[in-house]
Protein backbone atom coordinates (compact mmCIF):
# COMPACT_ATOMS: atom_id res chain seq x y z
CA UNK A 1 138.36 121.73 130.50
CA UNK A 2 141.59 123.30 129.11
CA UNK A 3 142.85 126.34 131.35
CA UNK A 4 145.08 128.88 130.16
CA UNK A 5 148.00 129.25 132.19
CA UNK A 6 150.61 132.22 132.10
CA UNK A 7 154.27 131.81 133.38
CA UNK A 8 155.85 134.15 135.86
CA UNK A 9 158.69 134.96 137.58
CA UNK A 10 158.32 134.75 141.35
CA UNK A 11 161.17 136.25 143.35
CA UNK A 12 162.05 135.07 145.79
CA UNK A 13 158.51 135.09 147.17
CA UNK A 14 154.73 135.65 145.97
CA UNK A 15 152.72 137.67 148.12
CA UNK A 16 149.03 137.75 149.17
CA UNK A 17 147.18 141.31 150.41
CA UNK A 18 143.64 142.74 150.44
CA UNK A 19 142.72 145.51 149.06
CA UNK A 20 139.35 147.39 150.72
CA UNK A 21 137.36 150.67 149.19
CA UNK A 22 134.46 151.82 150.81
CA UNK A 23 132.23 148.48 149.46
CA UNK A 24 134.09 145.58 148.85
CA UNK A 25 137.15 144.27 149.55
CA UNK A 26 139.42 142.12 147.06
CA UNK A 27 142.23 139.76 147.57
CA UNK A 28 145.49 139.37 145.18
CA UNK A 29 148.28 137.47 144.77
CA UNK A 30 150.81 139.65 143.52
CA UNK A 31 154.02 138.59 141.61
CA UNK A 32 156.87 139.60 139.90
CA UNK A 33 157.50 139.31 135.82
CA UNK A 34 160.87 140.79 134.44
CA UNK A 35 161.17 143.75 136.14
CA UNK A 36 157.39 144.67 136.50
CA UNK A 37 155.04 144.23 139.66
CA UNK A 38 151.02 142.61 139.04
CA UNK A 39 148.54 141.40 140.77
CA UNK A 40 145.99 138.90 140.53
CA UNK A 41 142.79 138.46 141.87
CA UNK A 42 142.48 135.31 143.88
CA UNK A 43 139.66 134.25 142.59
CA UNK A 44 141.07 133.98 139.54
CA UNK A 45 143.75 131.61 140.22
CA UNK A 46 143.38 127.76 140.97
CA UNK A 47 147.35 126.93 141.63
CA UNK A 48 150.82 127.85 141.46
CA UNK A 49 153.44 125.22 140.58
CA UNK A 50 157.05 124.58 139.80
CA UNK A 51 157.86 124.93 136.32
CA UNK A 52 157.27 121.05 134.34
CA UNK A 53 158.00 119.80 131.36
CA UNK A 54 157.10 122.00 128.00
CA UNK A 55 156.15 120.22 124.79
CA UNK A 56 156.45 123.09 122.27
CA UNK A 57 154.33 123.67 120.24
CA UNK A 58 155.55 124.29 115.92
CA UNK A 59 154.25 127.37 114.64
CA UNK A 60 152.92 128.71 117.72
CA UNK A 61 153.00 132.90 118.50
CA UNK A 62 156.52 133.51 120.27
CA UNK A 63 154.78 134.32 123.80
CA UNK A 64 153.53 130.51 123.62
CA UNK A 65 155.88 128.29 125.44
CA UNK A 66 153.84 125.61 124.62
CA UNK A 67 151.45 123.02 126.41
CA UNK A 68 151.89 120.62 129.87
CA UNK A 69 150.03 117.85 130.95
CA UNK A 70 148.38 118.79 134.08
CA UNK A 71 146.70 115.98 136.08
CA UNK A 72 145.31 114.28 132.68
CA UNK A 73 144.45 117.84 131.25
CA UNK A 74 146.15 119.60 128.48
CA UNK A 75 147.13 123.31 129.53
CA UNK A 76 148.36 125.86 127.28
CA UNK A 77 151.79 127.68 128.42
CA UNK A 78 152.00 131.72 127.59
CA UNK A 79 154.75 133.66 128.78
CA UNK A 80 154.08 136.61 129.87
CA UNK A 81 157.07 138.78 129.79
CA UNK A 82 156.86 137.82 125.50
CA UNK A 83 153.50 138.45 125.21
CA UNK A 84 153.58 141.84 127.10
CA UNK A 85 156.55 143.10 125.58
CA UNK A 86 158.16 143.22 129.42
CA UNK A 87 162.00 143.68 129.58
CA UNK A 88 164.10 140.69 131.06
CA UNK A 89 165.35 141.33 134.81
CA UNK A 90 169.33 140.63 134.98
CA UNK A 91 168.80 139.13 138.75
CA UNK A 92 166.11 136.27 136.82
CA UNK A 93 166.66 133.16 138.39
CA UNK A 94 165.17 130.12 136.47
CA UNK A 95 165.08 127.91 140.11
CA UNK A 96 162.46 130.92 141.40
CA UNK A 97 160.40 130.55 138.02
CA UNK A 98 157.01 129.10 138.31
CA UNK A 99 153.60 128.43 136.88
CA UNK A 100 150.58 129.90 138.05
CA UNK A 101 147.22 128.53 136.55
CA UNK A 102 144.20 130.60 136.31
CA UNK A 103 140.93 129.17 136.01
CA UNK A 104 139.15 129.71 132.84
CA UNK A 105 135.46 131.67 133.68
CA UNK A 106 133.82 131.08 130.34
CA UNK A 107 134.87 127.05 130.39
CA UNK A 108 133.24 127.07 133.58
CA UNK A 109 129.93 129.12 132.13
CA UNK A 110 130.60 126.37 129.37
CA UNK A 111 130.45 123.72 131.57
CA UNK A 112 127.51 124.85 133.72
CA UNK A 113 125.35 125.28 130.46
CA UNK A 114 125.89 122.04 129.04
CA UNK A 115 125.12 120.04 132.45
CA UNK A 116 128.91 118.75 132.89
């Protein structure tokens, strides 16, 4: 299964909160890119780790970094600050950088339907 994983800038800390309305109630992790605040569901995300090793890739869009071997599996790199168009933060320290991979929800339906 090849997940999709997104760079981001995490200074100096990444944070996790709930979020309740009247009928459910959501976790996040949020996170800092450039100079703009997001948040991810928790659900969505199966790791965060320190930056490794990028094999770029020729020809690619800019906002693809390129690919990393994780555990055996070959993982696709996009930055997110490129592909969103999100202006660089002057205070961007590349020792606070990491990687956080998201689980892909249709390789999993994929998965499921064809009995792997």
């Amino acid at each position: 299964m090849t997940s999709v994983m997104n760079e981001y800038h995490l200074r100096p800390k990444f944070n996790f909160n709930s979020y309740k309305d009247e009928n459910s109630e959501i976790q996040v992790m949020e996170f800092l890119s450039g100079k703009e605040q997001f948040a991810i569901n928790l659900y969505d995300v199966r790791e965060v780790n320190e930056k490794n090793s990028i094999t770029p890739l020729p020809k690619s869009p800019n906002y693809i970094k390129g690919i990393i071997d994780l555990r055996g599996e070959v993982t696709s790199i996009i930055d997110l600050k490129k592909r969103m168009s999100i202006i660089e933060d002057n205070n961007y320290s590349p020792i606070s950088s990491r990687i956080i991979v998201l689980d892909d929800k249709n390789e999993k339906k994929k998965d499921r339907n064809s009995g792997r």
